[in-house]
PDB file of N, CA and C in Angstrom:
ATOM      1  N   UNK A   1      -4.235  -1.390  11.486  1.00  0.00           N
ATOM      2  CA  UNK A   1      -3.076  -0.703  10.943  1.00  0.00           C
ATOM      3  C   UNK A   1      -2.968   0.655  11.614  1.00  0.00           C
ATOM      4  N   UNK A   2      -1.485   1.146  12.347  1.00  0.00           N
ATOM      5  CA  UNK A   2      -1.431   2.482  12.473  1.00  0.00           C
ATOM      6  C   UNK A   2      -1.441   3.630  11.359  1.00  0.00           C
ATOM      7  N   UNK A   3      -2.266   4.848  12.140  1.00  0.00           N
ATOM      8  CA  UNK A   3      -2.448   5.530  11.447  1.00  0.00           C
ATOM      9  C   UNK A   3      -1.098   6.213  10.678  1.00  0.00           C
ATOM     10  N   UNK A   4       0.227   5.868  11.311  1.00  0.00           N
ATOM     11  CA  UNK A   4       1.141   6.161  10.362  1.00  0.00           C
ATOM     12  C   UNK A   4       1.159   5.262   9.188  1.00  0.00           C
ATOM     13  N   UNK A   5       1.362   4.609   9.206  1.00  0.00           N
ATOM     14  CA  UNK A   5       1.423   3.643   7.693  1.00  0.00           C
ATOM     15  C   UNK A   5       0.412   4.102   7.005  1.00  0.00           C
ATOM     16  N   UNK A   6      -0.623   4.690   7.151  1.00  0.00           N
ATOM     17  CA  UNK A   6      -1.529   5.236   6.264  1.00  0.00           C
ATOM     18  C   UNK A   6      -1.264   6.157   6.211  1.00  0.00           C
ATOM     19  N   UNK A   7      -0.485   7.501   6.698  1.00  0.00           N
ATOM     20  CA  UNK A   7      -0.053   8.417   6.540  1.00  0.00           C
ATOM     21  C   UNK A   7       1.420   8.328   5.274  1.00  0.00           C
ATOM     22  N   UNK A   8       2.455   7.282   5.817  1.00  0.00           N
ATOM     23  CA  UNK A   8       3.285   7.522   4.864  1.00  0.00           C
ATOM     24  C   UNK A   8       3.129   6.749   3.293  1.00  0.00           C
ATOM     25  N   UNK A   9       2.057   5.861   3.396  1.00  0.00           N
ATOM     26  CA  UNK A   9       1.781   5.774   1.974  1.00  0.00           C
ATOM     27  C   UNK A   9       1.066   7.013   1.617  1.00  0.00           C
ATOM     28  N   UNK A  10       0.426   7.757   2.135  1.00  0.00           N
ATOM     29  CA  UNK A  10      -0.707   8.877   1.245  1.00  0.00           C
ATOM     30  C   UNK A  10       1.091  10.180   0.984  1.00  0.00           C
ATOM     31  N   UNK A  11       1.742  10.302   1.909  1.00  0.00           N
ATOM     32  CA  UNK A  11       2.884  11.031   1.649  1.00  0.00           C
ATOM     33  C   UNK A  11       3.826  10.769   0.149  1.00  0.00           C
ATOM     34  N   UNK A  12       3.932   9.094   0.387  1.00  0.00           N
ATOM     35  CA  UNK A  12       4.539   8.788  -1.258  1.00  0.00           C
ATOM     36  C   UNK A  12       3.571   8.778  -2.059  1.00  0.00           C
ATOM     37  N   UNK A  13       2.422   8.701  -2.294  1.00  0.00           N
ATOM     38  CA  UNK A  13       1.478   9.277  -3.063  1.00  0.00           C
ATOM     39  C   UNK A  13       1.475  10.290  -3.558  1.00  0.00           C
ATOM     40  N   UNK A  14       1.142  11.206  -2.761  1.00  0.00           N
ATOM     41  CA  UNK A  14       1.322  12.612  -3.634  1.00  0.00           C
ATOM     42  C   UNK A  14       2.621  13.444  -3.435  1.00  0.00           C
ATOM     43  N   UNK A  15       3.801  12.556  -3.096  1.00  0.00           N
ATOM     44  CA  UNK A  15       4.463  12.889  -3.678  1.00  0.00           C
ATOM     45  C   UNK A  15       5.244  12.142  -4.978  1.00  0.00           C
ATOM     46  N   UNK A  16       4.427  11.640  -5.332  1.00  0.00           N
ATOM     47  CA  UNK A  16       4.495  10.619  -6.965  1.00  0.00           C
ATOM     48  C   UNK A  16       3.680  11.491  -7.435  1.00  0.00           C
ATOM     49  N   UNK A  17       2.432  11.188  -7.147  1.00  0.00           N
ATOM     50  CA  UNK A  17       1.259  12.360  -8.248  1.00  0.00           C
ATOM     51  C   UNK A  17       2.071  13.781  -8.553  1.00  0.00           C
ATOM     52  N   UNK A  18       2.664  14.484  -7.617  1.00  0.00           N
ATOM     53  CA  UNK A  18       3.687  15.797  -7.385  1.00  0.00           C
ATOM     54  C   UNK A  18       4.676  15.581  -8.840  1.00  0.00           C
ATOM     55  N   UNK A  19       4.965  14.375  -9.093  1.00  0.00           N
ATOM     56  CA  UNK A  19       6.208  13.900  -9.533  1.00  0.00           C
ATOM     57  C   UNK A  19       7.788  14.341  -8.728  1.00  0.00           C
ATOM     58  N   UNK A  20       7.753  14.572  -7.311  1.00  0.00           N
ATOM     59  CA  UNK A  20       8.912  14.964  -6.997  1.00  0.00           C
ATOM     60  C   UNK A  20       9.753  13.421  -6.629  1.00  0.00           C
ATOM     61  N   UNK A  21       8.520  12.305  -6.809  1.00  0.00           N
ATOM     62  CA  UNK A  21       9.525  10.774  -6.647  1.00  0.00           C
ATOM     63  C   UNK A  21       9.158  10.362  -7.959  1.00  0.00           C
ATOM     64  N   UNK A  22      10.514   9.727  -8.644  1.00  0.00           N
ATOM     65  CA  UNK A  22      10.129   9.239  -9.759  1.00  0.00           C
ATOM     66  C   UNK A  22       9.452   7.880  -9.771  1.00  0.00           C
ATOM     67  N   UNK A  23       8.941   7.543 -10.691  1.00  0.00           N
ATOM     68  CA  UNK A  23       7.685   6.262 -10.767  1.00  0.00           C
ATOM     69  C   UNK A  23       8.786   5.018 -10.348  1.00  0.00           C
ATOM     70  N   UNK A  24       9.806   5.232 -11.138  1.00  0.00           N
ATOM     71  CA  UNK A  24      10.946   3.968 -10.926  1.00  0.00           C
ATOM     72  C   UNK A  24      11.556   3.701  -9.601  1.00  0.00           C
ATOM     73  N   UNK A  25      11.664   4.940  -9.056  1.00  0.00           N
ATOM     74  CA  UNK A  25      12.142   4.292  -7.785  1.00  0.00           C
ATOM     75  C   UNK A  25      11.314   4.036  -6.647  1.00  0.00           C
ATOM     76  N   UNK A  26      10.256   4.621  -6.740  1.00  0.00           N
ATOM     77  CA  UNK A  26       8.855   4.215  -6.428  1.00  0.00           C
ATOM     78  C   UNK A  26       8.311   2.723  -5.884  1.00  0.00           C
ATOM     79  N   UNK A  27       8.654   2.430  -7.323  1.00  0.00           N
ATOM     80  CA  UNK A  27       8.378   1.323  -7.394  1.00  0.00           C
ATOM     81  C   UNK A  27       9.451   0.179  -6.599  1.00  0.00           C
ATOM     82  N   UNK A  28      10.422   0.449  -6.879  1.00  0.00           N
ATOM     83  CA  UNK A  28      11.754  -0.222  -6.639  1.00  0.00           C
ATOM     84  C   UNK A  28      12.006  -0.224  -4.912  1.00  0.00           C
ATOM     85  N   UNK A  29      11.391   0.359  -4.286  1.00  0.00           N
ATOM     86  CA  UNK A  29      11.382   0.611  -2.991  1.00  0.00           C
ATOM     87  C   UNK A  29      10.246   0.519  -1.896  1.00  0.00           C
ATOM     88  N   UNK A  30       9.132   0.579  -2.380  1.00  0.00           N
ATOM     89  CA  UNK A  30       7.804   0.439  -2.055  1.00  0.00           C
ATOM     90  C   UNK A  30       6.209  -0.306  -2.972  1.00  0.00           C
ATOM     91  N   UNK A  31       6.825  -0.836  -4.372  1.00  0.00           N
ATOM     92  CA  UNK A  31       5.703  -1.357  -4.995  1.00  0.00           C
ATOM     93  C   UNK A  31       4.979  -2.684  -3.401  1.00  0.00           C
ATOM     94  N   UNK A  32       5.407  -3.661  -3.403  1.00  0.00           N
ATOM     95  CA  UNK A  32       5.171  -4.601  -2.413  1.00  0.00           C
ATOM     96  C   UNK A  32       4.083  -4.047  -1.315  1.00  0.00           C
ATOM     97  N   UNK A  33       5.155  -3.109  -0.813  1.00  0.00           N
ATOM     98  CA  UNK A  33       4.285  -3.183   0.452  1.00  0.00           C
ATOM     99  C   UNK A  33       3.172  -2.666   0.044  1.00  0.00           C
ATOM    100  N   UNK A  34       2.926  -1.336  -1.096  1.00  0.00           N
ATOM    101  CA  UNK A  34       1.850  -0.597  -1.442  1.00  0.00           C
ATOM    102  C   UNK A  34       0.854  -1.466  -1.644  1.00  0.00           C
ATOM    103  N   UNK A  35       1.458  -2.745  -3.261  1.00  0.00           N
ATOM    104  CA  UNK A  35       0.228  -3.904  -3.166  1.00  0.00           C
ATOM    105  C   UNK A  35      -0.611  -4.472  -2.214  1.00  0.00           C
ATOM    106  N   UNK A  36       0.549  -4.763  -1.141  1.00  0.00           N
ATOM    107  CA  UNK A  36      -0.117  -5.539  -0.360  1.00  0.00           C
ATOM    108  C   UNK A  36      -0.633  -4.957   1.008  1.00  0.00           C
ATOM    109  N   UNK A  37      -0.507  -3.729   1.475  1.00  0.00           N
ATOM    110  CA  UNK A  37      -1.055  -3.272   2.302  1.00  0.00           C
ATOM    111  C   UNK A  37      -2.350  -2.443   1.962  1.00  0.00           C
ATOM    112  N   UNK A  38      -2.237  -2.087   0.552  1.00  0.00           N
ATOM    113  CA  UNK A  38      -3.876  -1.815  -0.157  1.00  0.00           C
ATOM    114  C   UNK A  38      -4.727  -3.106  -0.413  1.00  0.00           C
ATOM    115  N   UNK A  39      -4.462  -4.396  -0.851  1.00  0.00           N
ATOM    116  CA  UNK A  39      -5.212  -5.266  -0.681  1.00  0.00           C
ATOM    117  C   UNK A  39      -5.900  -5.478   0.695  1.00  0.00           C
ATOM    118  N   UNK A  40      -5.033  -5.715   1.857  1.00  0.00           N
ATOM    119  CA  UNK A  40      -5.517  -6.054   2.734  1.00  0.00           C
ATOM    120  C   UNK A  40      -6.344  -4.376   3.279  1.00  0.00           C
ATOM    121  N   UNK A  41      -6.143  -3.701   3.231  1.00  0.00           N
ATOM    122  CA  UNK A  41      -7.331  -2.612   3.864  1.00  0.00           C
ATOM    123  C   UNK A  41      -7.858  -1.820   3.056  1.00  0.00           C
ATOM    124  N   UNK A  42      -8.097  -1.875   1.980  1.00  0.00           N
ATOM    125  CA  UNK A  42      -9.214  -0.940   0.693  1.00  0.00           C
ATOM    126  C   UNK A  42     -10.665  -1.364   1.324  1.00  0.00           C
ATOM    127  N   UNK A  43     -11.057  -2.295   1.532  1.00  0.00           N
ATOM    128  CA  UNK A  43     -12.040  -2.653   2.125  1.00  0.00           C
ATOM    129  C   UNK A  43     -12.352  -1.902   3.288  1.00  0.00           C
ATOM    130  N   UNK A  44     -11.420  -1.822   4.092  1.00  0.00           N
ATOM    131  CA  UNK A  44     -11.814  -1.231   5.638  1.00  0.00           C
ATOM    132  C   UNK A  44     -11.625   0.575   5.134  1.00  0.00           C
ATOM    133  N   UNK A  45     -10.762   0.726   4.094  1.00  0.00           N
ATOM    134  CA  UNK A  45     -10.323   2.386   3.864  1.00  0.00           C
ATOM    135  C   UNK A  45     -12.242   2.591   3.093  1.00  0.00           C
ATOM    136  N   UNK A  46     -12.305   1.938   2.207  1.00  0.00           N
ATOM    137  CA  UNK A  46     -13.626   2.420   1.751  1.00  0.00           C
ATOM    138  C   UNK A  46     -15.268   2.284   2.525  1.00  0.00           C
ATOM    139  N   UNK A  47     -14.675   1.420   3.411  1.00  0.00           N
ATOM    140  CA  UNK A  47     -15.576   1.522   4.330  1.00  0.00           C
ATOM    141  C   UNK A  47     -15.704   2.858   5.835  1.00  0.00           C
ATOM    142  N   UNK A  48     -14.479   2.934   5.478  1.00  0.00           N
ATOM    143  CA  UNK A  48     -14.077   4.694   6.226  1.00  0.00           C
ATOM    144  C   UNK A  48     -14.476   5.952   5.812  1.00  0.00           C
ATOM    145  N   UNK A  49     -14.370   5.683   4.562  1.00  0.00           N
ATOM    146  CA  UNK A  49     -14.744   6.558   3.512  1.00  0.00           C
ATOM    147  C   UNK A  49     -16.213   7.237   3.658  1.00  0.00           C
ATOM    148  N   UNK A  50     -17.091   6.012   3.047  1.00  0.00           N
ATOM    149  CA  UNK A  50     -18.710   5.912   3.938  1.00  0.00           C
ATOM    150  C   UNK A  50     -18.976   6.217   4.939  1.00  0.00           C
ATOM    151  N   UNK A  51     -18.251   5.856   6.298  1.00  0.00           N
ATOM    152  CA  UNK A  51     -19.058   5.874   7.346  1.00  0.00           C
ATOM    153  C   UNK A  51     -18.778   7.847   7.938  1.00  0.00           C
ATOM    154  N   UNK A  52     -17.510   8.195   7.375  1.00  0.00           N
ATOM    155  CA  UNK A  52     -16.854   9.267   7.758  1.00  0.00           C
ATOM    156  C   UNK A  52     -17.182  10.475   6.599  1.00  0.00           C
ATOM    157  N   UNK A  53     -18.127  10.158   5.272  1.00  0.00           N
ATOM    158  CA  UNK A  53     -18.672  10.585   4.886  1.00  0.00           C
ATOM    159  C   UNK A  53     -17.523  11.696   3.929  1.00  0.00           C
ATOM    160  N   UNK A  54     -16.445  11.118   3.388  1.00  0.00           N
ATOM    161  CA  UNK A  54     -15.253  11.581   3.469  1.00  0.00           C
ATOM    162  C   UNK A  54     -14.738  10.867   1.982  1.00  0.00           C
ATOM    163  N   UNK A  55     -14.541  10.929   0.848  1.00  0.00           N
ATOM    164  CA  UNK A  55     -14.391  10.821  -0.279  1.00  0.00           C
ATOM    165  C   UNK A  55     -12.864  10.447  -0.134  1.00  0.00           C
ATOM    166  N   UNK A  56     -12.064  11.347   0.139  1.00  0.00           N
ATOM    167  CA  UNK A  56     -10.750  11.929   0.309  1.00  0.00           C
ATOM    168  C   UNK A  56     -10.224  10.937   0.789  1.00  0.00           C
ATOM    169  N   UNK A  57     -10.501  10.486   1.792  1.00  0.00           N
ATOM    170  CA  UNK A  57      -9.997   9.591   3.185  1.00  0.00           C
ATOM    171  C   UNK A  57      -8.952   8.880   2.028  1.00  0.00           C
ATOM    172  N   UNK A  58      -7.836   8.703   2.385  1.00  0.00           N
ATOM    173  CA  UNK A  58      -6.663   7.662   1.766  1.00  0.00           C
ATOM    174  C   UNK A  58      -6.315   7.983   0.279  1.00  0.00           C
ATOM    175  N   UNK A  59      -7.002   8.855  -0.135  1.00  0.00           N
ATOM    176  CA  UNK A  59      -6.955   9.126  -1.790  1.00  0.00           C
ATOM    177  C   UNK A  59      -5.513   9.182  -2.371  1.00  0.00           C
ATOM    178  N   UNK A  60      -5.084   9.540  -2.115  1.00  0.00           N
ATOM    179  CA  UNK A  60      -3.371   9.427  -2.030  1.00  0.00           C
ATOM    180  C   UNK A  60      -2.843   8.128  -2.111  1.00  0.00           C
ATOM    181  N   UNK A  61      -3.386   7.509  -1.591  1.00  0.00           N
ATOM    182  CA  UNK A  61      -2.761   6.007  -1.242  1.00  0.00           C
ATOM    183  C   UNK A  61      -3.243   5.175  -2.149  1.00  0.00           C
ATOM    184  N   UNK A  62      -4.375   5.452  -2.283  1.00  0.00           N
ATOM    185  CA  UNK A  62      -5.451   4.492  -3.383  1.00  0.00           C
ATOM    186  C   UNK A  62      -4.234   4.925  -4.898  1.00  0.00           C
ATOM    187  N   UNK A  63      -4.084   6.326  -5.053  1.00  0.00           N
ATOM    188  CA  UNK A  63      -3.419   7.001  -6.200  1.00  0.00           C
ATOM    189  C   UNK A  63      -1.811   5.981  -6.573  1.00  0.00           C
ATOM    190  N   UNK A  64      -1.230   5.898  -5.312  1.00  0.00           N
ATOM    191  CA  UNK A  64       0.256   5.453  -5.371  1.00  0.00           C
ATOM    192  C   UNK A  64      -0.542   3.374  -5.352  1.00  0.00           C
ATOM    193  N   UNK A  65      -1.254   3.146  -5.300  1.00  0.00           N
ATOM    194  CA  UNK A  65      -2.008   1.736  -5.260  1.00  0.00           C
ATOM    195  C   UNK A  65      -2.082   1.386  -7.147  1.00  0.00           C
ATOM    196  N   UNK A  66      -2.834   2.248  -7.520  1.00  0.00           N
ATOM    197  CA  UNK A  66      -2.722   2.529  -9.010  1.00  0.00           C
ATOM    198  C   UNK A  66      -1.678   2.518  -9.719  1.00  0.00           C
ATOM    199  N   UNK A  67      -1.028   3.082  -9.710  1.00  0.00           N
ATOM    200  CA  UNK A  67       0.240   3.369 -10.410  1.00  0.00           C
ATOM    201  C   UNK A  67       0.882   2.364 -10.132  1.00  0.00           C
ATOM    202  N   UNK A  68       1.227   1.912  -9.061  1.00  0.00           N
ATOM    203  CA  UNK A  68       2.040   1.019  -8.678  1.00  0.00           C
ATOM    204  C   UNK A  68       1.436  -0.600  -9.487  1.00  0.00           C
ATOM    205  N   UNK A  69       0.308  -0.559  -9.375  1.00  0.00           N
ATOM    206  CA  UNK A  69      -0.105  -1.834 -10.283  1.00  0.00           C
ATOM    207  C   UNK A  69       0.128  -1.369 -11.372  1.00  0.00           C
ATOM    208  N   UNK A  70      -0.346  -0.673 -12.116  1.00  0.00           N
ATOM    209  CA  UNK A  70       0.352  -0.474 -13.635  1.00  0.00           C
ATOM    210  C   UNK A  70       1.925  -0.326 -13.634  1.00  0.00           C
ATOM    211  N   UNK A  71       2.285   0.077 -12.954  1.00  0.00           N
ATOM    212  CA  UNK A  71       3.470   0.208 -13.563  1.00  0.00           C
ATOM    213  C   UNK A  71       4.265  -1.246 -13.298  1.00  0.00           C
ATOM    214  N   UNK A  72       4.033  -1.833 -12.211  1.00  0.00           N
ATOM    215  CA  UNK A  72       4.307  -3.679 -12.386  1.00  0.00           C
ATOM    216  C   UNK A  72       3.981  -4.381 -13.152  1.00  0.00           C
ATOM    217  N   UNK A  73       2.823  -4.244 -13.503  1.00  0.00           N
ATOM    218  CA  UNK A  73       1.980  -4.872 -14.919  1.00  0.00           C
ATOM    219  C   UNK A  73       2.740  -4.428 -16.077  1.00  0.00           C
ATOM    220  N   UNK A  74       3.013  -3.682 -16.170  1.00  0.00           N
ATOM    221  CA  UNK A  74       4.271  -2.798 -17.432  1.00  0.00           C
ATOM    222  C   UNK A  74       6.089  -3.685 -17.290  1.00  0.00           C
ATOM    223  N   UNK A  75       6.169  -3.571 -15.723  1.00  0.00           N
ATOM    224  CA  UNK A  75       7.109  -4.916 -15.669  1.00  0.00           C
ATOM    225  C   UNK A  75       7.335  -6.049 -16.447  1.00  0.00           C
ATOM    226  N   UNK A  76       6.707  -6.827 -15.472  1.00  0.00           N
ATOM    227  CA  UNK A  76       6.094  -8.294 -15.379  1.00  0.00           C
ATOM    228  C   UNK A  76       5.060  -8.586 -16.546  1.00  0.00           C
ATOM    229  N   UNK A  77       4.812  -7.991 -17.589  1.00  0.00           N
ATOM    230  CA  UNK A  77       4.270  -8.179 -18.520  1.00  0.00           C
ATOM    231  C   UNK A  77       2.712  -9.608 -18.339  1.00  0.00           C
ATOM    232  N   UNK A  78       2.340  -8.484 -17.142  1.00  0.00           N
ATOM    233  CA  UNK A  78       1.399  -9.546 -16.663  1.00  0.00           C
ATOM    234  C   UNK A  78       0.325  -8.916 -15.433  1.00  0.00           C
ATOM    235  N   UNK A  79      -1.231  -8.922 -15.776  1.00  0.00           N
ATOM    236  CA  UNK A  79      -1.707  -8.644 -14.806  1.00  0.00           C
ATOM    237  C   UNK A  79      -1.357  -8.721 -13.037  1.00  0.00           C
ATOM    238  N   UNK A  80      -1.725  -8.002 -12.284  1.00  0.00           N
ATOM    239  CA  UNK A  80      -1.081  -7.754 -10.977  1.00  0.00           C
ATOM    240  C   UNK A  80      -2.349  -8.667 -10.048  1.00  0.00           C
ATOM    241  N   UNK A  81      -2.088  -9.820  -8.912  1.00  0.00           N
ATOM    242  CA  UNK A  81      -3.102 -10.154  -8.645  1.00  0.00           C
ATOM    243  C   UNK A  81      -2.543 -10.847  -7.354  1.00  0.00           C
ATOM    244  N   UNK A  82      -2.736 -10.463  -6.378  1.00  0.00           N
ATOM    245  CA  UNK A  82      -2.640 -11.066  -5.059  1.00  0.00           C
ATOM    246  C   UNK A  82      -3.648 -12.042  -4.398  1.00  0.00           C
ATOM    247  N   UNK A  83      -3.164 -12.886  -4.082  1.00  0.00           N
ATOM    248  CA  UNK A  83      -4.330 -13.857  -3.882  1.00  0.00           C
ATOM    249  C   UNK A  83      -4.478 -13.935  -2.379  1.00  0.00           C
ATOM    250  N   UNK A  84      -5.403 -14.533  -1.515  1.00  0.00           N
ATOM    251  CA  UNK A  84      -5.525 -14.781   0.072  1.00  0.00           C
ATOM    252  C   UNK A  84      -4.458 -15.216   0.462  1.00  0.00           C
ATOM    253  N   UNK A  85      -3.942 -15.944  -0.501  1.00  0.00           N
ATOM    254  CA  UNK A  85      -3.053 -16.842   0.233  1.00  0.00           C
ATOM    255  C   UNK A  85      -1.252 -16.368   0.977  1.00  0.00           C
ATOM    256  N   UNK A  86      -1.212 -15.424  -0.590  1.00  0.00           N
ATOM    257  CA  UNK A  86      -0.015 -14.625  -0.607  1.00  0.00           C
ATOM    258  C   UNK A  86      -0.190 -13.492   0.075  1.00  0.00           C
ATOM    259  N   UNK A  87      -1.562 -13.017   0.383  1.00  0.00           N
ATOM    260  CA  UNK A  87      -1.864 -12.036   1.201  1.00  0.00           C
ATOM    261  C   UNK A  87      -1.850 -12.465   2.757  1.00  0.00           C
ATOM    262  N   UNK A  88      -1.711 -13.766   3.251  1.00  0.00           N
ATOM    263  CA  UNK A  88      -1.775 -13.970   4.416  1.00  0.00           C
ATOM    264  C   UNK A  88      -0.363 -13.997   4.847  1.00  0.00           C
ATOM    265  N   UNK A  89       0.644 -14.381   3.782  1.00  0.00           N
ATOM    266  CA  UNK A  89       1.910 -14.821   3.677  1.00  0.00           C
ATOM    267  C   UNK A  89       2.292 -13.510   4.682  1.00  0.00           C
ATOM    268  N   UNK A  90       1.971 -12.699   3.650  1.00  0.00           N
ATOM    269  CA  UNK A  90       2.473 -11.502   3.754  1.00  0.00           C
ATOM    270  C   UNK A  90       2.292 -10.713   5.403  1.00  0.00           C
ATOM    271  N   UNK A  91       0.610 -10.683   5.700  1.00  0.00           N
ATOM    272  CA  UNK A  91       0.211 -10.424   6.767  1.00  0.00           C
ATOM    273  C   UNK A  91       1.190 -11.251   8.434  1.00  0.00           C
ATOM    274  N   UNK A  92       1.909 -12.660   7.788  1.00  0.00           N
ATOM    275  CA  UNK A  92       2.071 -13.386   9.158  1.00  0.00           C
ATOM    276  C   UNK A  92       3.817 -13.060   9.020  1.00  0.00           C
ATOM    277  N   UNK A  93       4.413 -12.114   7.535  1.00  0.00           N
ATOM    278  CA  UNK A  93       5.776 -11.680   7.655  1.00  0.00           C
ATOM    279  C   UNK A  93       6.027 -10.545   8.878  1.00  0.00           C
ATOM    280  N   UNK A  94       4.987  -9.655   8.223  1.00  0.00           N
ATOM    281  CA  UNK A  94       4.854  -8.411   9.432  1.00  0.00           C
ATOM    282  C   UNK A  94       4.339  -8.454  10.675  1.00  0.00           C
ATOM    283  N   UNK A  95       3.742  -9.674  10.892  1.00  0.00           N
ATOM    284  CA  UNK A  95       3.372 -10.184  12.493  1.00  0.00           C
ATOM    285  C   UNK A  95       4.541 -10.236  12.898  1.00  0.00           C
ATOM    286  N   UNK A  96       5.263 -11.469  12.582  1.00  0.00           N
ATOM    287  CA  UNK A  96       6.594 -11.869  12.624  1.00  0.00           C
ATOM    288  C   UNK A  96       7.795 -10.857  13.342  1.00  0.00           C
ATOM    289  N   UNK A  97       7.763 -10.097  12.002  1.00  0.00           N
ATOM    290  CA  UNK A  97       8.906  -8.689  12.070  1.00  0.00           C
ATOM    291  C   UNK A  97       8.306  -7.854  13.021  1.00  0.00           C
ATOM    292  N   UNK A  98       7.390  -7.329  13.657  1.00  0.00           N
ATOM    293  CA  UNK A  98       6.266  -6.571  14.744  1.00  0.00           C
ATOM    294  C   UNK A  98       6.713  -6.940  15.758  1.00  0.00           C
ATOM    295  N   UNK A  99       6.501  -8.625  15.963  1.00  0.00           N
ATOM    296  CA  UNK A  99       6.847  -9.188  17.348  1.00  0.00           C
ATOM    297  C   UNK A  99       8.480  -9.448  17.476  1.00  0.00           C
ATOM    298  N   UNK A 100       8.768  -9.234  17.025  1.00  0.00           N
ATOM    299  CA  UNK A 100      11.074  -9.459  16.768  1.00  0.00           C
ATOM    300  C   UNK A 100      10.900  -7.938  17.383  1.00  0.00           C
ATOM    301  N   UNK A 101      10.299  -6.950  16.837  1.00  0.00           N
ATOM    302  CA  UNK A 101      10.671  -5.936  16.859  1.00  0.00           C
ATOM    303  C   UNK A 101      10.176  -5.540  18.989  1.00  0.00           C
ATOM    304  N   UNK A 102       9.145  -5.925  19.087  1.00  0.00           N
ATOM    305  CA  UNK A 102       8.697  -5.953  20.287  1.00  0.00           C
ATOM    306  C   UNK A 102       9.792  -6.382  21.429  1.00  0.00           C
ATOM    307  N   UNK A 103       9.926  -7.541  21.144  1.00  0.00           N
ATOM    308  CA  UNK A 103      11.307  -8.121  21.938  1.00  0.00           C
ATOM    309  C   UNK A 103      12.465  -8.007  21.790  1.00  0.00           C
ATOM    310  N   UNK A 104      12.504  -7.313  21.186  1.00  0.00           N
ATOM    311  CA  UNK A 104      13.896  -6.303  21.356  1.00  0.00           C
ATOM    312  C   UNK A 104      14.094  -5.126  21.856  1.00  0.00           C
ATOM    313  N   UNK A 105      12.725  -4.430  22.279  1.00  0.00           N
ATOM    314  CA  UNK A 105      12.568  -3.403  22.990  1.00  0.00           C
ATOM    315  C   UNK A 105      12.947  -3.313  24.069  1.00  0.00           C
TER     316      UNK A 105
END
């Protein structure tokens, strides 16, 4: 993942924690990708964390990761739970849209 996409989730992060974005539109505009681009790299972010000796690293993002599951779960009146499968879905949309985007360059 580029280091922007980890940059502009930690940006809507604290600027949710800030409250200068409200939770609703938040959500309404970025819950998805937040889910699913924290599923697929919390693992590699907390393993950054460790090796870089760095607490902080993504904290922002992890923050707008949180909220964003509760506040879907507050939705959907239903635990939040991504599975491999829907997580791969997801991973071979943005391959997809990456490489469209490539060849059109």
């Amino acid at each position: 993942m580029c280091r922007d996409e980890f940059d502009f989730f930690e940006e809507v992060g604290l600027l949710l924690r800030k409250k200068v974005l409200p939770t609703d539109l938040v959500w309404s505009d970025y819950c998805a990708w937040t889910l699913y681009y924290w599923t697929a790299f919390n693992n590699y972010i907390k393993w950054t964390r460790e090796s870089d000796d760095d607490p902080t690293l993504c904290c922002e993002f992890e923050y707008l990761y949180e909220k964003m599951k509760k506040y879907e779960k507050s939705r959907v009146k239903r635990a939040v739970k991504i599975t491999p499968e829907e997580l791969a879905g997801f991973i071979n949309e943005e391959i997809d849209i990456l490489s469209n985007e490539i060849k059109c360059s």
